[in-house]
PDB file of N, CA and C in Angstrom:
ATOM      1  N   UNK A   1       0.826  -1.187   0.000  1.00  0.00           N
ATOM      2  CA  UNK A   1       0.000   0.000   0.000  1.00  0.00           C
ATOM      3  C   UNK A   1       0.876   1.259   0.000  1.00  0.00           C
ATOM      4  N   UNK A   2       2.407   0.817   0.172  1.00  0.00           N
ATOM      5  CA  UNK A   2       2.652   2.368   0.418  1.00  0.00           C
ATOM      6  C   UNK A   2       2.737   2.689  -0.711  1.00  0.00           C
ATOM      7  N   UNK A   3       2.609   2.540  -2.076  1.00  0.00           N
ATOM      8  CA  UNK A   3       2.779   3.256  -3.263  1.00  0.00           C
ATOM      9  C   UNK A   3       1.816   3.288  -3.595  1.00  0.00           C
ATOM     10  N   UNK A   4       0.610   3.945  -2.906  1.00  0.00           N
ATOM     11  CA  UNK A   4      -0.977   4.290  -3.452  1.00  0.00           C
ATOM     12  C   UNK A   4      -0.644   5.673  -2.434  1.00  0.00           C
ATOM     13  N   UNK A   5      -1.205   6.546  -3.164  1.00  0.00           N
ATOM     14  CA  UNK A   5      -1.795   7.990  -2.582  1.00  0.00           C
ATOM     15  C   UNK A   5      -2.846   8.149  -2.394  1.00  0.00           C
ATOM     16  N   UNK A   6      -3.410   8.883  -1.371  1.00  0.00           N
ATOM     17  CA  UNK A   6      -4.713   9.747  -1.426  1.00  0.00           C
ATOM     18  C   UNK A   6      -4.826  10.787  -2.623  1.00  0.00           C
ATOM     19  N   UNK A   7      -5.998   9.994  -3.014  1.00  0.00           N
ATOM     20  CA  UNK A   7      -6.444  11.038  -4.283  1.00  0.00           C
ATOM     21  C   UNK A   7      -7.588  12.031  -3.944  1.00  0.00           C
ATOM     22  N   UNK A   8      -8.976  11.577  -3.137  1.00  0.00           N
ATOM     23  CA  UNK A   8      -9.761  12.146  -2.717  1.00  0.00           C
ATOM     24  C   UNK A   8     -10.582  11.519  -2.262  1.00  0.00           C
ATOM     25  N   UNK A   9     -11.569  12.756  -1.037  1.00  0.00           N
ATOM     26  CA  UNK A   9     -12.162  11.755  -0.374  1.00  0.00           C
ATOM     27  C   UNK A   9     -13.664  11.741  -0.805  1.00  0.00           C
ATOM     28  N   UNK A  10     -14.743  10.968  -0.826  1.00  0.00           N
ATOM     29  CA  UNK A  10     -15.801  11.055  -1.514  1.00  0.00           C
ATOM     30  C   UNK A  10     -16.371  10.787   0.025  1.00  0.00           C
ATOM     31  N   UNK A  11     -17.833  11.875  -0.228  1.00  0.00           N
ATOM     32  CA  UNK A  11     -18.904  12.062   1.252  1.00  0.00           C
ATOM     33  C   UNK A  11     -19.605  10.420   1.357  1.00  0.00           C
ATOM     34  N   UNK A  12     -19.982   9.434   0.402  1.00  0.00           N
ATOM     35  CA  UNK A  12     -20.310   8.518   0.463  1.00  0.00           C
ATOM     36  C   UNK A  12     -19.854   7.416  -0.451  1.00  0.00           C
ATOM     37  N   UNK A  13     -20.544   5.865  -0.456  1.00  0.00           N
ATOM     38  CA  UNK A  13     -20.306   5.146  -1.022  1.00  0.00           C
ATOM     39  C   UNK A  13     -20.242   5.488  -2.601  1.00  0.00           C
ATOM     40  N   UNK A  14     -21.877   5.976  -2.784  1.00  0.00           N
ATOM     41  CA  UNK A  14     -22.424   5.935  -4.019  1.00  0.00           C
ATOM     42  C   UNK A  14     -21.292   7.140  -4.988  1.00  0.00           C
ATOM     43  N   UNK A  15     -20.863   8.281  -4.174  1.00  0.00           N
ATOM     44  CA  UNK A  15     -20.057   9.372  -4.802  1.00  0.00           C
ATOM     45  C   UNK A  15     -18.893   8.120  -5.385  1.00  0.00           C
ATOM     46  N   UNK A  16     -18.034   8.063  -4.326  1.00  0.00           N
ATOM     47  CA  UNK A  16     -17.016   6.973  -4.386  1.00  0.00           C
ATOM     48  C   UNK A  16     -16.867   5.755  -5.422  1.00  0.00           C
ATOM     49  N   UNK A  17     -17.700   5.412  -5.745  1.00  0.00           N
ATOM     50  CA  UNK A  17     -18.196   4.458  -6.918  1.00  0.00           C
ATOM     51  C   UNK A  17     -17.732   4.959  -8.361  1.00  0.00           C
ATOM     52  N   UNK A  18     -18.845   6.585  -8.409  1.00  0.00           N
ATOM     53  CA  UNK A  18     -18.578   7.343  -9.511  1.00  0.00           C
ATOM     54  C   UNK A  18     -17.226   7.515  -9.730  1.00  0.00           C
ATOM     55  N   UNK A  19     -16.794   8.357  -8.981  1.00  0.00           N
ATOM     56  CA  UNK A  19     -15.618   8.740  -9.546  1.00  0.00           C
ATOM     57  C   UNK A  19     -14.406   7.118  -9.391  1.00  0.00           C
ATOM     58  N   UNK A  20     -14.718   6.541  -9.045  1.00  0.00           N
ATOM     59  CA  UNK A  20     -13.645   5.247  -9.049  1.00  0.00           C
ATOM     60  C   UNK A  20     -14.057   4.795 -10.297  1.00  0.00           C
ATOM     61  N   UNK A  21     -15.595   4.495 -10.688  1.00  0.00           N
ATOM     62  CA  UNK A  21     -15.537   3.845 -12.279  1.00  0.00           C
ATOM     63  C   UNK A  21     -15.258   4.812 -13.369  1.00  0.00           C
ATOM     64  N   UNK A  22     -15.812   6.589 -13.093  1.00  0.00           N
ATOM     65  CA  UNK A  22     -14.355   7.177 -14.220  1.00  0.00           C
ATOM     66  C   UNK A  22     -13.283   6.967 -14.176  1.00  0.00           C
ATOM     67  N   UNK A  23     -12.206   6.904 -13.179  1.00  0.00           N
ATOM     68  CA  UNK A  23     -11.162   6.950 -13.249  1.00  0.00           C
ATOM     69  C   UNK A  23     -10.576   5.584 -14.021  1.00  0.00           C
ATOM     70  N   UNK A  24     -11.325   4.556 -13.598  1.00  0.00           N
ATOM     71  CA  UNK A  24     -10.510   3.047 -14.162  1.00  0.00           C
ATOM     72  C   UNK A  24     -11.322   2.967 -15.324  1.00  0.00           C
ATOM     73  N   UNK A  25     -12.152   3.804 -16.100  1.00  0.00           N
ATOM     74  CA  UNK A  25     -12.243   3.883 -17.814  1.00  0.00           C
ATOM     75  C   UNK A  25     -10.954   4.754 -17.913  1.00  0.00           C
ATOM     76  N   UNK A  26     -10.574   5.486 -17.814  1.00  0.00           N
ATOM     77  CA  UNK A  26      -9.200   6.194 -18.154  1.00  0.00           C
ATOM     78  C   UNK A  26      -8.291   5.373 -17.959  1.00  0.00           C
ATOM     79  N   UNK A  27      -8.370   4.060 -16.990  1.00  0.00           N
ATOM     80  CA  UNK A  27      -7.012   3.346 -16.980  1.00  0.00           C
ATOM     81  C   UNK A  27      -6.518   3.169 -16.010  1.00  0.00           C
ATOM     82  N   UNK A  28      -7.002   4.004 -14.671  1.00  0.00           N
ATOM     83  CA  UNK A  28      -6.183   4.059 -13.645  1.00  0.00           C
ATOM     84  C   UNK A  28      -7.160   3.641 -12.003  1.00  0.00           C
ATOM     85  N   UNK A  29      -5.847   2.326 -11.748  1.00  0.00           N
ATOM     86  CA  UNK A  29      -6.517   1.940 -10.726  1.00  0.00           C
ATOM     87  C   UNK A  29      -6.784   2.018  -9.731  1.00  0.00           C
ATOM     88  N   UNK A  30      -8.014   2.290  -8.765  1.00  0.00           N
ATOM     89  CA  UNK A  30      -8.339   2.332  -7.523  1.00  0.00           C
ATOM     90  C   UNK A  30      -8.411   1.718  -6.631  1.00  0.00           C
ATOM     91  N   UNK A  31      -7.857   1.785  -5.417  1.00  0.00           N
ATOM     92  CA  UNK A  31      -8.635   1.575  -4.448  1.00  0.00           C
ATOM     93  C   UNK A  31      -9.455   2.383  -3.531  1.00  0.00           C
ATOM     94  N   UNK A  32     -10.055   1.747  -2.652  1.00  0.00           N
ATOM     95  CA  UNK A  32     -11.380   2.502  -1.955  1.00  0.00           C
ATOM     96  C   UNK A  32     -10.817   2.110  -0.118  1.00  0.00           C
ATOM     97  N   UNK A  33     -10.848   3.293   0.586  1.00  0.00           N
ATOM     98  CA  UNK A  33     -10.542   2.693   1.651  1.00  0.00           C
ATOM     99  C   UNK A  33     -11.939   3.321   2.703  1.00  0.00           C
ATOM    100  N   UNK A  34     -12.416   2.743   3.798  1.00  0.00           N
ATOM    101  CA  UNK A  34     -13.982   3.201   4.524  1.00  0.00           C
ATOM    102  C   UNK A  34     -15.095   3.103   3.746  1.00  0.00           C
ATOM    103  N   UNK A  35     -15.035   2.446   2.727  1.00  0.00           N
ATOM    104  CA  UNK A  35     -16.518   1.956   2.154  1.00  0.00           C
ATOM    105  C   UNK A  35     -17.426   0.803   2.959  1.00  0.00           C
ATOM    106  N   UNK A  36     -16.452   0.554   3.713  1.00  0.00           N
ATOM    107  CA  UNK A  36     -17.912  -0.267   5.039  1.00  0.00           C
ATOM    108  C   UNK A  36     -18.361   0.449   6.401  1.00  0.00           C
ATOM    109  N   UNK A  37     -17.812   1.913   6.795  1.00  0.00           N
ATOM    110  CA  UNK A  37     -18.184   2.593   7.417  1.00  0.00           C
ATOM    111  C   UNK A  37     -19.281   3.411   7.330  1.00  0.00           C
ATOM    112  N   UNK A  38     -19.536   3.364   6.147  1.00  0.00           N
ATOM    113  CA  UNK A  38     -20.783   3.988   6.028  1.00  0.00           C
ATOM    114  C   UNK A  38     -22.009   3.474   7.156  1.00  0.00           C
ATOM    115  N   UNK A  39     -22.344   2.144   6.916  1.00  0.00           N
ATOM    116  CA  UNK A  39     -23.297   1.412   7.948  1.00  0.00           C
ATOM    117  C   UNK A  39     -23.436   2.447   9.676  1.00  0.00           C
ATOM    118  N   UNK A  40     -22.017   2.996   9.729  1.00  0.00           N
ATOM    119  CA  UNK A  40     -21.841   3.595  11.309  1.00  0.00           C
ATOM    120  C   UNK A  40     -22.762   5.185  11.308  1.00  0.00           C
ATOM    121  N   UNK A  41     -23.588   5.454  10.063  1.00  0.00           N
ATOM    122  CA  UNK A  41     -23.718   6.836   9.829  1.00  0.00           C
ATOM    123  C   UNK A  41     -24.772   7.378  11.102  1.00  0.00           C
ATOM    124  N   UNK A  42     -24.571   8.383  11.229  1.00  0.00           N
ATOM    125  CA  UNK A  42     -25.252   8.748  12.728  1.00  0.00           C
ATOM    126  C   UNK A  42     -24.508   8.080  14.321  1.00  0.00           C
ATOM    127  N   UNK A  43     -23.576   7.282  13.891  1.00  0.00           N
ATOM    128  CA  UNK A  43     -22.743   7.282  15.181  1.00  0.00           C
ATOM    129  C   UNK A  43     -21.378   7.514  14.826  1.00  0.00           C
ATOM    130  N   UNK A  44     -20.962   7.129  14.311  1.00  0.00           N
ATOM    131  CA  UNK A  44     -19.068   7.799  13.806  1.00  0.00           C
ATOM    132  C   UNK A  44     -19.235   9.520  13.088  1.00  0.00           C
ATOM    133  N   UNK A  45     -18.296  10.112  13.797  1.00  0.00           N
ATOM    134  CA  UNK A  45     -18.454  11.710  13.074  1.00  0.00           C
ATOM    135  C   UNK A  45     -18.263  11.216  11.554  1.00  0.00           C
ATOM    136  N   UNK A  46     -18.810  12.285  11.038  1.00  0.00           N
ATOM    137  CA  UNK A  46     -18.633  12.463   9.699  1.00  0.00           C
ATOM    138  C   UNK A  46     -17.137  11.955   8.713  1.00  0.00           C
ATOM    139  N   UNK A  47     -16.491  13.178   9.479  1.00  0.00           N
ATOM    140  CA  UNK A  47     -15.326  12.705   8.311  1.00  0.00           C
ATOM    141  C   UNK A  47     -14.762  10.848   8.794  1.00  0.00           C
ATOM    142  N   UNK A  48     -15.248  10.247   9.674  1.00  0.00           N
ATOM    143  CA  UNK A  48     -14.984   9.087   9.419  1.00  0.00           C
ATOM    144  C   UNK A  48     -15.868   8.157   8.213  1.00  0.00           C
ATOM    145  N   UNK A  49     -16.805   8.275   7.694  1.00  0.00           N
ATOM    146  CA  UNK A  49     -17.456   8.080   6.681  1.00  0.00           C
ATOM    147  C   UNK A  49     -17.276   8.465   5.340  1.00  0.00           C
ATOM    148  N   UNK A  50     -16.181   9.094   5.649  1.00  0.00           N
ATOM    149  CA  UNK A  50     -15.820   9.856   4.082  1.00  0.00           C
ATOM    150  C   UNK A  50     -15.204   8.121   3.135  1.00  0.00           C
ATOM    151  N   UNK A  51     -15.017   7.869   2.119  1.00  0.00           N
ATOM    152  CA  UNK A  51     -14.594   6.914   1.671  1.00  0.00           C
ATOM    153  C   UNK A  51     -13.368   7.552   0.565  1.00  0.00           C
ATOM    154  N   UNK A  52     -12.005   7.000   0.715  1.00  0.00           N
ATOM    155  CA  UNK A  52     -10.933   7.113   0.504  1.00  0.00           C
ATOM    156  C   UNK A  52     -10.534   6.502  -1.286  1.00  0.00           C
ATOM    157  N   UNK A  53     -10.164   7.599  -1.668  1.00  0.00           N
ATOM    158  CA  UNK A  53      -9.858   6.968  -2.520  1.00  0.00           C
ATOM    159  C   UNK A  53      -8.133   7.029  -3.072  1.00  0.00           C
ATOM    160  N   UNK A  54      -7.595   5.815  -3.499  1.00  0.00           N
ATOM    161  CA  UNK A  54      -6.220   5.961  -3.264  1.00  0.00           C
ATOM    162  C   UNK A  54      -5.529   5.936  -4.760  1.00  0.00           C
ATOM    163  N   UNK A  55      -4.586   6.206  -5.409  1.00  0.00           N
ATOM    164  CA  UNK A  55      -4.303   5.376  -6.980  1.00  0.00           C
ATOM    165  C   UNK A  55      -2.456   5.395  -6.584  1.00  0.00           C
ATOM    166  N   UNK A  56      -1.879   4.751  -7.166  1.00  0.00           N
ATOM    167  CA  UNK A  56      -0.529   4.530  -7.582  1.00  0.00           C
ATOM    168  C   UNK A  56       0.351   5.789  -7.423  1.00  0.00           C
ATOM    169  N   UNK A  57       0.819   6.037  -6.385  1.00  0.00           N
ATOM    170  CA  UNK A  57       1.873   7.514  -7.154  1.00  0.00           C
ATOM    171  C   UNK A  57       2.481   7.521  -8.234  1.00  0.00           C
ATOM    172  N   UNK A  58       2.473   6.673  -9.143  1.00  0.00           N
ATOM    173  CA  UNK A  58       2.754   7.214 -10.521  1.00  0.00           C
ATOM    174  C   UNK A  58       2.060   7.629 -11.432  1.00  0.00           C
ATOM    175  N   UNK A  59       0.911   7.519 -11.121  1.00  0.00           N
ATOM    176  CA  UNK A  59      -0.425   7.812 -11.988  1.00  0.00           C
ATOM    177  C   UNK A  59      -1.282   8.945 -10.653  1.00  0.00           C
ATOM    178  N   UNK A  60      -0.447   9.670  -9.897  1.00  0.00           N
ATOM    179  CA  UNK A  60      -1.327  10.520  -9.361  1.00  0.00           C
ATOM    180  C   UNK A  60      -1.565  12.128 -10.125  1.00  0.00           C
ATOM    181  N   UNK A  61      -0.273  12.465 -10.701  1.00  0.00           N
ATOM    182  CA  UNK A  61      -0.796  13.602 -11.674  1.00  0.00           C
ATOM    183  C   UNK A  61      -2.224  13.403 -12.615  1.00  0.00           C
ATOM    184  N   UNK A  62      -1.879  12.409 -13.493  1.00  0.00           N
ATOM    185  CA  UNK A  62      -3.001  12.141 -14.609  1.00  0.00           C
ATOM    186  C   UNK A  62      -4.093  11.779 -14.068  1.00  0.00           C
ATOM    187  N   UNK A  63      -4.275  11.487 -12.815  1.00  0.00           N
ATOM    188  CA  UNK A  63      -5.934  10.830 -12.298  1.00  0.00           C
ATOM    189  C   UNK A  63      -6.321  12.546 -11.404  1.00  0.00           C
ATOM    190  N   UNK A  64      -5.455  12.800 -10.798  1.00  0.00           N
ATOM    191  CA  UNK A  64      -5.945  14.280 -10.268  1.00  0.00           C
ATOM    192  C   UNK A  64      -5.813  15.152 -11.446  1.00  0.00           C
ATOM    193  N   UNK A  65      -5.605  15.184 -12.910  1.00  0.00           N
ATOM    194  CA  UNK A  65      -6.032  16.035 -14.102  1.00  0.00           C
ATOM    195  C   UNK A  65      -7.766  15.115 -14.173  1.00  0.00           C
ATOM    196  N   UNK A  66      -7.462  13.960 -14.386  1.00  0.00           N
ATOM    197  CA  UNK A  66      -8.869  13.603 -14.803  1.00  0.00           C
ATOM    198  C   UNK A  66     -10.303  13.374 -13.995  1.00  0.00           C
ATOM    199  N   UNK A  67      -9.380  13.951 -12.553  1.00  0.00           N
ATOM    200  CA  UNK A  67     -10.577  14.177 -11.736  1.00  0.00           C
ATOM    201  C   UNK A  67     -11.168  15.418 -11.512  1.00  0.00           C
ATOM    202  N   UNK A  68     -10.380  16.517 -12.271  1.00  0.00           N
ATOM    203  CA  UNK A  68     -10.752  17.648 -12.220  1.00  0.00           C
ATOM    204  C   UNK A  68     -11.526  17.731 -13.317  1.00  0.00           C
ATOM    205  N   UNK A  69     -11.232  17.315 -14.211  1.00  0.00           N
ATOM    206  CA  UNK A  69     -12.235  16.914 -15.712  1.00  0.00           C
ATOM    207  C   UNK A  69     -13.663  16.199 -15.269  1.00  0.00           C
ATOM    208  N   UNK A  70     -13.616  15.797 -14.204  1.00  0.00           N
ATOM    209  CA  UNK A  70     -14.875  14.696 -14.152  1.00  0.00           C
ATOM    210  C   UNK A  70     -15.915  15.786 -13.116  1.00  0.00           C
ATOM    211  N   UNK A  71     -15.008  16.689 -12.374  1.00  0.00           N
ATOM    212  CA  UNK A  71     -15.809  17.156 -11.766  1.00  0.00           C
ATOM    213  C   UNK A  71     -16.132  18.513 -12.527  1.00  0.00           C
ATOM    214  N   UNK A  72     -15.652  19.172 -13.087  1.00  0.00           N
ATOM    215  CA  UNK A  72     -16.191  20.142 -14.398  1.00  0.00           C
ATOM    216  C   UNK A  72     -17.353  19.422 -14.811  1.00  0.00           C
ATOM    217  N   UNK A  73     -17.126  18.387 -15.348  1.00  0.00           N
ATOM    218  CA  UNK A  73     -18.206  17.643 -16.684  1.00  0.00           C
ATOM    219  C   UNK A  73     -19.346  17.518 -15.963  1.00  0.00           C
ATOM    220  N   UNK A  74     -19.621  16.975 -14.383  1.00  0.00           N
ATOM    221  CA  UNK A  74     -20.387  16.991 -13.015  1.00  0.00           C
ATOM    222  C   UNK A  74     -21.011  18.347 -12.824  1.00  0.00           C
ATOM    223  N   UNK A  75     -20.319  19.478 -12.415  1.00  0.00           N
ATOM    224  CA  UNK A  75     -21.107  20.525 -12.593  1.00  0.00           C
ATOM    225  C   UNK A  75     -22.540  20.820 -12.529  1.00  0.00           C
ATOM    226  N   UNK A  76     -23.361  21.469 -12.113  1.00  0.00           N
ATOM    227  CA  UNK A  76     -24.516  22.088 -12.572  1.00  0.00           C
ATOM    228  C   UNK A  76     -25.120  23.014 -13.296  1.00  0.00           C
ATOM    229  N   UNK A  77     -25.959  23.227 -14.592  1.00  0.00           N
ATOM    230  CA  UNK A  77     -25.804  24.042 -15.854  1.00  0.00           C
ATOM    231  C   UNK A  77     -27.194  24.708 -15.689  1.00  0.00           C
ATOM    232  N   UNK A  78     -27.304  25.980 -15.981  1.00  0.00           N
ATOM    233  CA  UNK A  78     -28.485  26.299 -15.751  1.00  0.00           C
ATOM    234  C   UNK A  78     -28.828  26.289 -17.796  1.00  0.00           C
ATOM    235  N   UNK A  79     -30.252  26.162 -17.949  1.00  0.00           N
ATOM    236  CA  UNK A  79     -30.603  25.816 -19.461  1.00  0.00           C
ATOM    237  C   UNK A  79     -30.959  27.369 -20.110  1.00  0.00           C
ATOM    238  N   UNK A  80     -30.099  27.648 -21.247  1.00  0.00           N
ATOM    239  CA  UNK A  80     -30.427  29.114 -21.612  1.00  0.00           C
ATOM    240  C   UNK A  80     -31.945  28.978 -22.005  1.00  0.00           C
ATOM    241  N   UNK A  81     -32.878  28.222 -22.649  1.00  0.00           N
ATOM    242  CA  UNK A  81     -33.829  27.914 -22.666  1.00  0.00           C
ATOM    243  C   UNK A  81     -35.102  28.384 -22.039  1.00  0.00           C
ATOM    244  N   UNK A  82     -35.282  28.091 -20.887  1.00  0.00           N
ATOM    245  CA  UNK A  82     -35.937  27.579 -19.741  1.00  0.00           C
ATOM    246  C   UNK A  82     -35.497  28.580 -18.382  1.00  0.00           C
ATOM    247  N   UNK A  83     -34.384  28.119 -18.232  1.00  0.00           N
ATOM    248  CA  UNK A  83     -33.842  28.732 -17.157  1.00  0.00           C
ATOM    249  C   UNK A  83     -33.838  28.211 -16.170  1.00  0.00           C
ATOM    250  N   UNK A  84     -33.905  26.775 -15.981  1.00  0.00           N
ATOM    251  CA  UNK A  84     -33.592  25.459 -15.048  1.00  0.00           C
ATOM    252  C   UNK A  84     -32.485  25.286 -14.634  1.00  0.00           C
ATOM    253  N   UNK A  85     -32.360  25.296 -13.236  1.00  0.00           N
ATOM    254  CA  UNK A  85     -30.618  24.784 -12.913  1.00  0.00           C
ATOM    255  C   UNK A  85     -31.305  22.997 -13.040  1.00  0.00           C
ATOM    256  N   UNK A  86     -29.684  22.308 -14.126  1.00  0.00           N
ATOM    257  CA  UNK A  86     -29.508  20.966 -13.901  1.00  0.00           C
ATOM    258  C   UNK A  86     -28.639  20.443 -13.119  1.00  0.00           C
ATOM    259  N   UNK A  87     -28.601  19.005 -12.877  1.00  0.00           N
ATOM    260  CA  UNK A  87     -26.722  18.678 -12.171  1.00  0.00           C
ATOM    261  C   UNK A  87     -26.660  18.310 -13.533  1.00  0.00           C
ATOM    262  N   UNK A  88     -25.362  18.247 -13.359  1.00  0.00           N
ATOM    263  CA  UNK A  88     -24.269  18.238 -14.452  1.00  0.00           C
ATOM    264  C   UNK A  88     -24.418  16.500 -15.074  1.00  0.00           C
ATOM    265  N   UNK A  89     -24.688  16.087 -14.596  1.00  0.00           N
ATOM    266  CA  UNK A  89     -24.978  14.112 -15.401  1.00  0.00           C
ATOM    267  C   UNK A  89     -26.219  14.257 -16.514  1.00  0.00           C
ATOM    268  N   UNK A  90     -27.296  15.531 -16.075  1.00  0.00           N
ATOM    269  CA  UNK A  90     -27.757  15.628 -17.243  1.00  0.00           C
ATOM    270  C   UNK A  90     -27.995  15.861 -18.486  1.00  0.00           C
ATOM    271  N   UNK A  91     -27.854  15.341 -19.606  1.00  0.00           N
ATOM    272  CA  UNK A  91     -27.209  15.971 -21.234  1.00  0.00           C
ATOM    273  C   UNK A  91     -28.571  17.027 -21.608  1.00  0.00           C
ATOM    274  N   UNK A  92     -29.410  16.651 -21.082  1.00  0.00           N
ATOM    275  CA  UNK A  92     -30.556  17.294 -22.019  1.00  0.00           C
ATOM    276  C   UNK A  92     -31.458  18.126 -20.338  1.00  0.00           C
ATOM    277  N   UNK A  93     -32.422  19.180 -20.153  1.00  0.00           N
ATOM    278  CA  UNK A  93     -32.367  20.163 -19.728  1.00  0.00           C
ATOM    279  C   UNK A  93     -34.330  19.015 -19.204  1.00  0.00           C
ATOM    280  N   UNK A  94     -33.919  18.835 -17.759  1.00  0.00           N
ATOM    281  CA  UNK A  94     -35.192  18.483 -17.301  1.00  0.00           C
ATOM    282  C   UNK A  94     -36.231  18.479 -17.481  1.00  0.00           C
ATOM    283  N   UNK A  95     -36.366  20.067 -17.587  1.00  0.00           N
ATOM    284  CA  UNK A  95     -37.454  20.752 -17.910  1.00  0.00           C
ATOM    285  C   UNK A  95     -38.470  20.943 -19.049  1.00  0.00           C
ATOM    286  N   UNK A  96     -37.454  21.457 -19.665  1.00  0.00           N
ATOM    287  CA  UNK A  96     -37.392  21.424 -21.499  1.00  0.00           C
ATOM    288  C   UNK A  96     -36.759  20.436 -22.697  1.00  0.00           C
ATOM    289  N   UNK A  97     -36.054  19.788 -22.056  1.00  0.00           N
ATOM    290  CA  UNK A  97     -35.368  18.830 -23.475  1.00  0.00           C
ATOM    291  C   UNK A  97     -34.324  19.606 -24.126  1.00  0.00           C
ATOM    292  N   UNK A  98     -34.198  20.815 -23.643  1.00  0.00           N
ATOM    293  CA  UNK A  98     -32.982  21.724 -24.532  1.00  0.00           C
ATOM    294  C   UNK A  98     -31.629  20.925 -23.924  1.00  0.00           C
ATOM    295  N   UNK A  99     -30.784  21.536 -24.767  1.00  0.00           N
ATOM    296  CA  UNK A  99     -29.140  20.889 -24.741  1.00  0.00           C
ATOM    297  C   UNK A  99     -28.722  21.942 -24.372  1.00  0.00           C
ATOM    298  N   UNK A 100     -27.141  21.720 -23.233  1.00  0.00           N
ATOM    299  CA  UNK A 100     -26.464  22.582 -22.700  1.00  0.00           C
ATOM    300  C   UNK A 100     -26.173  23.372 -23.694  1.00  0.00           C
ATOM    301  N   UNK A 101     -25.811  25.011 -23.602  1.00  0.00           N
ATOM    302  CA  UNK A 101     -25.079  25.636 -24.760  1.00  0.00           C
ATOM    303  C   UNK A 101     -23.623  25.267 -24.413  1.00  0.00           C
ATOM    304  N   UNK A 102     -22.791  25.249 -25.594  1.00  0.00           N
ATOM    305  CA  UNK A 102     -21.173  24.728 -25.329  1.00  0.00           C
ATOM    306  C   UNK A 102     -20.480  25.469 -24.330  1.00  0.00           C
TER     307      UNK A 102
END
């Protein structure tokens, strides 16, 4: 383990998931550390529930570029359209069906 870094910490399982299955489509592998702490929620403080995510120090530049990419792309867009705030996983505009402007 000692040649895995902290990459970031995700508030839950389900966050933790996401960004672990972007990252290993790019190539780069994870591990997850406190993904069974969750169960403790309402008795362990918070940041013990956070779930860990670790990758290779040699691949920590390129996964912290492509986690900054993932969380841009994540984002929330409001629709010039409409005028709906979306989260960012949505391509097309809740409300209306309009598409983000670029």
């Amino acid at each position: 383990m000692d040649s895995y870094v902290e990459l970031y910490r995700a508030a839950n399982a389900i966050e933790a998931h996401a960004v672990k299955g972007f990252l290993e489509q790019q190539g780069i592998l994870v591990r997850m550390l406190g993904e069974a702490l969750g169960g403790g929620a309402g008795e362990l403080p918070m940041e013990s529930q956070e779930v860990r995510l670790l990758v290779e120090r040699c691949h920590q530049a390129r996964a912290l570029e492509l986690l900054k990419r993932y969380q841009q792309e994540m984002a929330p867009w409001q629709c010039a359209a409409c005028g709906e705030q979306n989260d960012g996983h949505f391509e097309l505009c809740w409300r209306c069906g309009a598409e983000p402007e670029a």
